[in-house]
N, C-alpha and C. Protein backbone atom coordinates (compact mmCIF):
# COMPACT_ATOMS: atom_id res chain seq x y z
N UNK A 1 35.97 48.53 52.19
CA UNK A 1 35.53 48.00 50.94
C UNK A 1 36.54 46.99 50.44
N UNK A 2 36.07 45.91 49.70
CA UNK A 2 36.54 45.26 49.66
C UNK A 2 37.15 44.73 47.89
N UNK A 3 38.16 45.02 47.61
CA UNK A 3 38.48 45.20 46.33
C UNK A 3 38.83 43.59 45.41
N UNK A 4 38.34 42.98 46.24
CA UNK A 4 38.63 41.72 45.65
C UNK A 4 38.25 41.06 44.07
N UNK A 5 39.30 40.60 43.72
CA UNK A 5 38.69 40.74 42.20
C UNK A 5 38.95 39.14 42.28
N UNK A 6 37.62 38.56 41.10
CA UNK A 6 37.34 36.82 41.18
C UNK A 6 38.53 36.69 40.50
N UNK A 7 39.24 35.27 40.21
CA UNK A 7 39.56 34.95 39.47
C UNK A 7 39.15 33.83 39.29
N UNK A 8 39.25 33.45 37.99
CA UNK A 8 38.76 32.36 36.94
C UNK A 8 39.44 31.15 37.39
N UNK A 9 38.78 30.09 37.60
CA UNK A 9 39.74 29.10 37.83
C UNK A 9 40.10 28.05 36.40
N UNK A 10 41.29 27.65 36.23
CA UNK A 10 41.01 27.35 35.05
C UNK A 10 40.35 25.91 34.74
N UNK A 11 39.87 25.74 35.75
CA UNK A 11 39.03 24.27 34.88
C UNK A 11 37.68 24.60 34.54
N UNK A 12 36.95 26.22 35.23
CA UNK A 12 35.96 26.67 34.48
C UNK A 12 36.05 27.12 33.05
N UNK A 13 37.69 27.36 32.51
CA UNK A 13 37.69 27.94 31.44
C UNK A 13 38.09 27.09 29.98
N UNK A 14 38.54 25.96 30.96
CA UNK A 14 38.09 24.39 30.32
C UNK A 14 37.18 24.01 29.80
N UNK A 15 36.07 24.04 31.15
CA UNK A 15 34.78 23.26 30.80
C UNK A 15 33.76 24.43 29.62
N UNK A 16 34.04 25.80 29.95
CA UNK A 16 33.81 26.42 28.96
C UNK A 16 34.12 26.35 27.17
N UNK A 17 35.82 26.04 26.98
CA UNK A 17 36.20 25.98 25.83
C UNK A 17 35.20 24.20 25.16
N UNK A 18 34.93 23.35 26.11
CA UNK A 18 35.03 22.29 25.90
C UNK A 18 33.02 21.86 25.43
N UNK A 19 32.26 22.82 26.17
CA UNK A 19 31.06 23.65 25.83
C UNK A 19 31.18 23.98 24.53
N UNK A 20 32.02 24.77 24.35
CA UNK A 20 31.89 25.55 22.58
C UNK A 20 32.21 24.55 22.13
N UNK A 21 33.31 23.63 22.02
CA UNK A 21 33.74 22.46 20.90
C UNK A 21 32.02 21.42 20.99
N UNK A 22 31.87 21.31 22.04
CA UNK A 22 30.24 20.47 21.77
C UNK A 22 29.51 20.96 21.18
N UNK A 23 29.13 22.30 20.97
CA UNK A 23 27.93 23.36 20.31
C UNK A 23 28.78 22.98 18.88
N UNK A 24 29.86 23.23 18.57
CA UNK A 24 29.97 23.37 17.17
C UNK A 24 29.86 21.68 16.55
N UNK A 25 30.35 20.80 17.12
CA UNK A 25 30.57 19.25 16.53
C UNK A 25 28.26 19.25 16.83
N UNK A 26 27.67 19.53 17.30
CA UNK A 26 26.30 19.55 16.94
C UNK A 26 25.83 20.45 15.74
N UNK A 27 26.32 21.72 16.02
CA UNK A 27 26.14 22.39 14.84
C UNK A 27 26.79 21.53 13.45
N UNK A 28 27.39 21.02 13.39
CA UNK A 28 28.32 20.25 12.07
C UNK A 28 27.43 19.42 11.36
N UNK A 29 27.31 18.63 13.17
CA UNK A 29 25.78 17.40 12.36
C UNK A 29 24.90 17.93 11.80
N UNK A 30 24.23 18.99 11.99
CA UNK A 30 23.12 19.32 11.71
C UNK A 30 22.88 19.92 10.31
N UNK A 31 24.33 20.66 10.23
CA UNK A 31 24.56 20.96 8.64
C UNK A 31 25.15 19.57 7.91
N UNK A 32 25.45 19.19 8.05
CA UNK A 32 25.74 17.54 7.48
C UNK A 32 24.63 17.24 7.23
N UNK A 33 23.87 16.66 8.54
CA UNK A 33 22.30 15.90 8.26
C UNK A 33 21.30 16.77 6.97
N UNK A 34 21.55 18.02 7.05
CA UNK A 34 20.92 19.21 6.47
C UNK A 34 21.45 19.11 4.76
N UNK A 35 22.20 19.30 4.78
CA UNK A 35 22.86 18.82 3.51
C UNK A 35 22.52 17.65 2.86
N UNK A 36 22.86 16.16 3.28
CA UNK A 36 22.83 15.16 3.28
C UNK A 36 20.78 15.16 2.60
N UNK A 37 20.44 15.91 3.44
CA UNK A 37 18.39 15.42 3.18
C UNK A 37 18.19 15.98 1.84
N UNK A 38 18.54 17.27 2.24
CA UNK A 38 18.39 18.25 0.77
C UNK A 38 19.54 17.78 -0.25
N UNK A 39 20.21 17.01 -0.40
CA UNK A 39 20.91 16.54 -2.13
C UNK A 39 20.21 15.14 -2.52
N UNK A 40 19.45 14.72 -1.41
CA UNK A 40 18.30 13.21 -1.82
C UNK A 40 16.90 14.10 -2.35
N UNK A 41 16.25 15.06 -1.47
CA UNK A 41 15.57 15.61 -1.82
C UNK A 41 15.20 16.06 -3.31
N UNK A 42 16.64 16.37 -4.11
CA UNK A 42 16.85 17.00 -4.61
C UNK A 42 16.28 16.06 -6.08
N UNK A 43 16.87 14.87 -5.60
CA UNK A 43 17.47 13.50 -6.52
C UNK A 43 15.75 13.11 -6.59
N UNK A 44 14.84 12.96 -5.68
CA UNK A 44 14.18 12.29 -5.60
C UNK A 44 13.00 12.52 -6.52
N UNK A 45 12.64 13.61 -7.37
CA UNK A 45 11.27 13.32 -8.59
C UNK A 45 11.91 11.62 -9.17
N UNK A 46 13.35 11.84 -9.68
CA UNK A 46 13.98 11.10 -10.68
C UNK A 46 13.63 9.29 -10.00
N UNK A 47 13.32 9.59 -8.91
CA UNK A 47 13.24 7.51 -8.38
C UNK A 47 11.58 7.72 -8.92
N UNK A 48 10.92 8.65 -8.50
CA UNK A 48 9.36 8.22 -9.58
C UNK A 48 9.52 8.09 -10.59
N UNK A 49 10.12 8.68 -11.41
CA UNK A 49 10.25 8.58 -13.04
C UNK A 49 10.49 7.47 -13.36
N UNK A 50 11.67 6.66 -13.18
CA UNK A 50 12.73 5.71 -13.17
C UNK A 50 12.05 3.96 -12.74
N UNK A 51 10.74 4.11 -11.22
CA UNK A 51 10.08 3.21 -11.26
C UNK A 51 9.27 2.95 -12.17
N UNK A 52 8.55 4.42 -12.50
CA UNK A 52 7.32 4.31 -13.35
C UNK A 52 7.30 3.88 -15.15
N UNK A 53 9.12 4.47 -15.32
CA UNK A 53 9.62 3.34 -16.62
C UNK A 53 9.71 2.43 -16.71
N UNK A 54 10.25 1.75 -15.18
CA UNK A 54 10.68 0.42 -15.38
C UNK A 54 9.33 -0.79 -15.05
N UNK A 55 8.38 -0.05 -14.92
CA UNK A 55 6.79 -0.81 -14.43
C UNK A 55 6.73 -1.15 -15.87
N UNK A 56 6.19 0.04 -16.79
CA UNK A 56 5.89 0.45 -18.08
C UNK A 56 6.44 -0.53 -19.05
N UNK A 57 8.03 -0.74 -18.84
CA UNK A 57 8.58 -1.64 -19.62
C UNK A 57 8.15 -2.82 -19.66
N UNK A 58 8.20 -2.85 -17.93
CA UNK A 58 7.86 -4.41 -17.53
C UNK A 58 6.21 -4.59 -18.47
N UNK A 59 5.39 -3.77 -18.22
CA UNK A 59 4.36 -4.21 -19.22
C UNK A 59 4.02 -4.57 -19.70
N UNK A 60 5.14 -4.11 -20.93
CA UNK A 60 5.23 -4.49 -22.57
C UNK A 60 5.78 -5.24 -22.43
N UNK A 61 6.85 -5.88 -21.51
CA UNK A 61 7.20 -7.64 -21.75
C UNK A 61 5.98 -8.23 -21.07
N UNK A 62 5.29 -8.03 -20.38
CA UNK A 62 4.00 -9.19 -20.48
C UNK A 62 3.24 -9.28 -21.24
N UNK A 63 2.85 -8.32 -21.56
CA UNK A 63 2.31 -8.55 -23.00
C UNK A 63 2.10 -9.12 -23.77
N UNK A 64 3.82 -9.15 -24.16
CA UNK A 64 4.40 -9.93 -25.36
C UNK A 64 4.69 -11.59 -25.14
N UNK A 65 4.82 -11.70 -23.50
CA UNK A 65 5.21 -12.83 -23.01
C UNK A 65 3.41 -13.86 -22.96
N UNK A 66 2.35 -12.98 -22.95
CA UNK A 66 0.94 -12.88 -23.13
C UNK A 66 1.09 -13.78 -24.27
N UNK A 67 1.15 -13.05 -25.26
CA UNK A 67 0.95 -12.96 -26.78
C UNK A 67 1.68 -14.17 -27.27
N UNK A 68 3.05 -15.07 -26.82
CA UNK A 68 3.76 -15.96 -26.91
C UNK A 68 2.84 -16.79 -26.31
N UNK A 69 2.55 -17.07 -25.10
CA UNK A 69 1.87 -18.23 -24.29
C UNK A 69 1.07 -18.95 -25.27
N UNK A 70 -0.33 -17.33 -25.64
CA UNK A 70 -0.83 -18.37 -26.56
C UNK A 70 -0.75 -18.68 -27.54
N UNK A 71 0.51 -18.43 -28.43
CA UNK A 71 0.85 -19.35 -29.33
C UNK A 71 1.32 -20.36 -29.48
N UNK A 72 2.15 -20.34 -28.05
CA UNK A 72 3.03 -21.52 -28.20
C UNK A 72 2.12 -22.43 -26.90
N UNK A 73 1.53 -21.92 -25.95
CA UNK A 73 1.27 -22.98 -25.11
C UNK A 73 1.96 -22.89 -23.81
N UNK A 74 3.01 -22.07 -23.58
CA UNK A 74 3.73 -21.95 -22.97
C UNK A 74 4.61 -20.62 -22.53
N UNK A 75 4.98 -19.91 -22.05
CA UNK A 75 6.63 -18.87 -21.28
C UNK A 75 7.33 -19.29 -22.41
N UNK A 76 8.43 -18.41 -22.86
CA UNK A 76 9.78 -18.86 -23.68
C UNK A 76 10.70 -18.67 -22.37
N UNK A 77 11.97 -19.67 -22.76
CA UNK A 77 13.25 -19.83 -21.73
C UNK A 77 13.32 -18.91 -21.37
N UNK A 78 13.73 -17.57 -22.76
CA UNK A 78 14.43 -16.83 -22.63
C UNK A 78 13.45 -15.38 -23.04
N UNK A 79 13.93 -14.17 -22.83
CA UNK A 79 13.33 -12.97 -23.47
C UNK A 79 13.53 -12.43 -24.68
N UNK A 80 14.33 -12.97 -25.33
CA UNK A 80 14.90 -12.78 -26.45
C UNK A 80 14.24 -13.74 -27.52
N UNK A 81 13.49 -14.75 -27.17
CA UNK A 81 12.42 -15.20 -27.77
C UNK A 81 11.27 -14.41 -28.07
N UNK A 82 11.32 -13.29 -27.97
CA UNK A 82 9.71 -12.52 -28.15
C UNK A 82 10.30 -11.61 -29.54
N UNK A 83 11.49 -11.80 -29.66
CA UNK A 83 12.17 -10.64 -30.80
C UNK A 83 11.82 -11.52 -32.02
N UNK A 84 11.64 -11.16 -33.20
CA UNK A 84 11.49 -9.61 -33.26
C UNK A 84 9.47 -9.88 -33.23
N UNK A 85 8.44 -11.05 -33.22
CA UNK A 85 7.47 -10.87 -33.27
C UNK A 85 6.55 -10.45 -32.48
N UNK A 86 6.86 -10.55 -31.28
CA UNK A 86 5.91 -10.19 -30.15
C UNK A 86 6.77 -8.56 -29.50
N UNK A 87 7.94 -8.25 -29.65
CA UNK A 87 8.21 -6.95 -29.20
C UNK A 87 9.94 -7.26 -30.74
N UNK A 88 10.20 -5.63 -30.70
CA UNK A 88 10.75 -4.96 -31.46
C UNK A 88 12.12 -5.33 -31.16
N UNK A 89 12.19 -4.91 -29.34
CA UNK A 89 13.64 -5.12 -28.77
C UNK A 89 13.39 -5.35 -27.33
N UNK A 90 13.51 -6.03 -26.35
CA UNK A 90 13.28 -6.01 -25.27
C UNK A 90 14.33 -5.01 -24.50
N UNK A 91 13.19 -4.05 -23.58
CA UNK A 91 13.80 -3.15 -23.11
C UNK A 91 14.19 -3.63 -21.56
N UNK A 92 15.58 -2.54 -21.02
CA UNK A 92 16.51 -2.59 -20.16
C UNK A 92 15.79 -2.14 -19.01
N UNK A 93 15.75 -2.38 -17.88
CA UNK A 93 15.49 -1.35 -16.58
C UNK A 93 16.64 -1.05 -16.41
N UNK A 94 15.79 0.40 -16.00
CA UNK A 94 16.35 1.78 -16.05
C UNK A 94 16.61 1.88 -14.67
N UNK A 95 18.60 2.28 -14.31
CA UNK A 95 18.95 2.07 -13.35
C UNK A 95 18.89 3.76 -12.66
N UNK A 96 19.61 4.65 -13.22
CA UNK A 96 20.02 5.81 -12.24
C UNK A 96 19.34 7.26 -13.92
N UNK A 97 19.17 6.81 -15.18
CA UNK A 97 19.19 7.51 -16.19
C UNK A 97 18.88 6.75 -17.63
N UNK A 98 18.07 7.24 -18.29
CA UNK A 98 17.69 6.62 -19.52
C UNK A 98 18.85 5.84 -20.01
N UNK A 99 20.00 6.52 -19.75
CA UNK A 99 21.21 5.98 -20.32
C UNK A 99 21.93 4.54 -20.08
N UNK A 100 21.32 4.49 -18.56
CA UNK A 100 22.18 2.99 -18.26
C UNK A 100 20.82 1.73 -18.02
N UNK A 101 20.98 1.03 -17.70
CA UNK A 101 20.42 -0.64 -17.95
C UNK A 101 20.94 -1.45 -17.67
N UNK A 102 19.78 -2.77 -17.12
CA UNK A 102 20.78 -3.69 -17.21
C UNK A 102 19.31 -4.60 -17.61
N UNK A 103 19.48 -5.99 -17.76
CA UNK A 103 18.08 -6.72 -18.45
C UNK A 103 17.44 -7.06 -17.06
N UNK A 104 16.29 -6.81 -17.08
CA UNK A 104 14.89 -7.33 -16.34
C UNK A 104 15.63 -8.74 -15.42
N UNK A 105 15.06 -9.33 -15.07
CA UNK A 105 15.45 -10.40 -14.15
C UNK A 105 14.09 -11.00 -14.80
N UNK A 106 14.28 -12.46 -15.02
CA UNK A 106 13.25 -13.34 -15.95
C UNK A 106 13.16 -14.57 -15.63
N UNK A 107 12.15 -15.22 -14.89
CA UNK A 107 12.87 -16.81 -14.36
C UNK A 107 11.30 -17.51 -15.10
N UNK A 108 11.51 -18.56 -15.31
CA UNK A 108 9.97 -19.18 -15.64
C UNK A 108 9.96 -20.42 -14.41
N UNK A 109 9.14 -20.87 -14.64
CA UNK A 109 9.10 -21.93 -13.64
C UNK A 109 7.82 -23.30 -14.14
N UNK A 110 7.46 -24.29 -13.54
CA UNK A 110 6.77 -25.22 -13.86
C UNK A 110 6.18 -25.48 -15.53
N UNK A 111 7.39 -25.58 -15.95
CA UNK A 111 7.86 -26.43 -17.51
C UNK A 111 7.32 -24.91 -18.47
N UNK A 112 7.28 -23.60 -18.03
CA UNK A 112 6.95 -22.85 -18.97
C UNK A 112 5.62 -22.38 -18.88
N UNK A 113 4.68 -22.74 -17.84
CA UNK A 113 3.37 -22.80 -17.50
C UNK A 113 3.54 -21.05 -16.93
N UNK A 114 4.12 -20.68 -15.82
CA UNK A 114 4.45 -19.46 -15.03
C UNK A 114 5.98 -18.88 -15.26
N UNK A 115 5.74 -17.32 -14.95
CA UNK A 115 6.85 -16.81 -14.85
C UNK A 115 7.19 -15.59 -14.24
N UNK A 116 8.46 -14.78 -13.86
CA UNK A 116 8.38 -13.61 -12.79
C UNK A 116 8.91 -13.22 -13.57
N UNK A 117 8.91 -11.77 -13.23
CA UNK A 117 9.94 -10.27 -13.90
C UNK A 117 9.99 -9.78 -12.98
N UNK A 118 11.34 -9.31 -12.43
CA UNK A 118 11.24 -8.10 -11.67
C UNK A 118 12.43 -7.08 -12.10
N UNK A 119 12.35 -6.10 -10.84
CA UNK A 119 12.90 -4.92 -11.46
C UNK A 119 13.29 -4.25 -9.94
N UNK A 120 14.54 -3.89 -9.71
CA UNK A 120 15.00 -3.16 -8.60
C UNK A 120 14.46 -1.75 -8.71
N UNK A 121 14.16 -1.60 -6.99
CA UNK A 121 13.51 -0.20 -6.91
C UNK A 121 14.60 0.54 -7.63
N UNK A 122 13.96 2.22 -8.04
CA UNK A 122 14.97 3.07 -8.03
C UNK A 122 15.10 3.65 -6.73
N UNK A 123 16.96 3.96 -7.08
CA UNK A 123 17.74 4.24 -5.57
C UNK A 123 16.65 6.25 -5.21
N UNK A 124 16.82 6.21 -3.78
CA UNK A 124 16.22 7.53 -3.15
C UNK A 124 17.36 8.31 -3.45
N UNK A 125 17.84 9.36 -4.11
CA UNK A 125 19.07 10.15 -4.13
C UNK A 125 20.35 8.90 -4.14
N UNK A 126 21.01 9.76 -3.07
CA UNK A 126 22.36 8.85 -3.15
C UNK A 126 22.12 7.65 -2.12
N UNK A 127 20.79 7.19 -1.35
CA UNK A 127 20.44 5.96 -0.76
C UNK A 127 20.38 4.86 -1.65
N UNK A 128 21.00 3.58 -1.66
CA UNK A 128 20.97 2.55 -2.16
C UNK A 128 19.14 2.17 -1.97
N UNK A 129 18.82 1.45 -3.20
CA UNK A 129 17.85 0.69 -2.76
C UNK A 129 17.53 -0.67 -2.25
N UNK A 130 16.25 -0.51 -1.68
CA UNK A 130 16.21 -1.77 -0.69
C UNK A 130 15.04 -2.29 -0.85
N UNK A 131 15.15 -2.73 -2.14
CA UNK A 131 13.75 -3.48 -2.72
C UNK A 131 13.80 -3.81 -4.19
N UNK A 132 12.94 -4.37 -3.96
CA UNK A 132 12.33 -4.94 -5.49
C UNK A 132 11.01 -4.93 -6.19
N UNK A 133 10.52 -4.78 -7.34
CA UNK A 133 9.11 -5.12 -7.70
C UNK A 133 9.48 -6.85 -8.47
N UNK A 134 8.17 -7.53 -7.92
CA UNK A 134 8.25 -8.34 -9.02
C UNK A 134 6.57 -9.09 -9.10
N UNK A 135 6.90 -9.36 -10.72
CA UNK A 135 5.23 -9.47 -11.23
C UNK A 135 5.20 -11.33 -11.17
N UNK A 136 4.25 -11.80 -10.57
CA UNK A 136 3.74 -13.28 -11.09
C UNK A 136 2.83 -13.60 -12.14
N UNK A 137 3.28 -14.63 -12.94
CA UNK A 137 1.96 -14.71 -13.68
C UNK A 137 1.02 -15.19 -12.77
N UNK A 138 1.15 -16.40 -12.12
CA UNK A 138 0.27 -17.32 -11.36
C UNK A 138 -0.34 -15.85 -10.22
N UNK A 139 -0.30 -15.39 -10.29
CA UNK A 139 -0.83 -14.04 -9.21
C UNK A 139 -1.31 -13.11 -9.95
N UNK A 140 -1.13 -13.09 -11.26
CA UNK A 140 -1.07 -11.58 -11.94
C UNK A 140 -1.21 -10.04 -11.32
N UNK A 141 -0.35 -10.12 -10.53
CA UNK A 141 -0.22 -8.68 -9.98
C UNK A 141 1.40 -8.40 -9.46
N UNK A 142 2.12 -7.62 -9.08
CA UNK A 142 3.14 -6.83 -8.53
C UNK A 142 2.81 -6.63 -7.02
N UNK A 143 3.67 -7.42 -6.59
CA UNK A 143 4.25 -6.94 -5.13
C UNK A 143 5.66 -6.34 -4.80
N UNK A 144 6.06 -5.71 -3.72
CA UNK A 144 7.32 -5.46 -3.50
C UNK A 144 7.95 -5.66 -2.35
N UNK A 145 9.25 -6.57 -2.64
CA UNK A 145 9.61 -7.43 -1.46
C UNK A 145 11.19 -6.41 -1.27
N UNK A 146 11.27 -6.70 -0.10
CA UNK A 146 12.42 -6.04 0.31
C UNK A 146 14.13 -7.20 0.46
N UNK A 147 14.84 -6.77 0.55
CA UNK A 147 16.28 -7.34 0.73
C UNK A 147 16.55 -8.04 1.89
């Protein structure tokens, strides 16, 4: 009988240790990636809310930008021309929270005849956004163009 006992060579016990370090650096990603989905997930009612204010707003400056044309014939330069008769205060799009703002983006074009508004998407969680809405008069509708 033959009492021979294996021994291990050690570059099997290498390629073994070196096995487990791969299983765990996959396992890592996966809780990373896992993490990472679920804190956007988390974030994400708040980018509907946040577009659907900043549409809303946009609105009420056409409206008012409406309501100017035909008085005057024309777009004003600026948005701050609609104060205080055609709107109260021209409102901010709404970046991450009711709280912050910054002003609409407002360009007119062909002597006051047309003009755009737009408004940056809201960000997906902690994903930057990668878009824009913006309204034409000469189109009267909203498209959304990307970066």
């Amino acid at each position: 009988m033959n009492n021979h006992v294996e021994e291990k060579h050690p570059n099997s016990i290498v390629k073994r240790i070196l096995k487990v370090i791969k299983l765990l650096v996959v396992v890592l990603f996966v809780i990373a990636g896992a993490f990472f989905l679920f804190a956007n997930l988390v974030n994400a009612p708040n980018k509907g809310r946040i577009d659907k204010a900043n549409q809303e707003n946009c609105e009420k400056i056409i409206k008012g930008l409406s309501s100017y044309k035909q008085t005057t014939g024309q777009y004003p330069v600026s948005l701050d021309k609609l104060i205080p008769e055609y709107l109260s205060k021209i409102p901010l799009e709404t970046m991450y929270d009711e709280d912050t703002g910054r002003p609409f983006a407002y360009n007119i074009e062909d002597d006051g005849r047309i003009f755009s508004l737009k408004y940056t998407e809201a960000p997906f969680g902690s994903l930057p956004s990668d878009s824009y809405f913006e309204y034409r008069s000469d189109k009267g509708s909203w498209t959304q163009n990307y970066w």
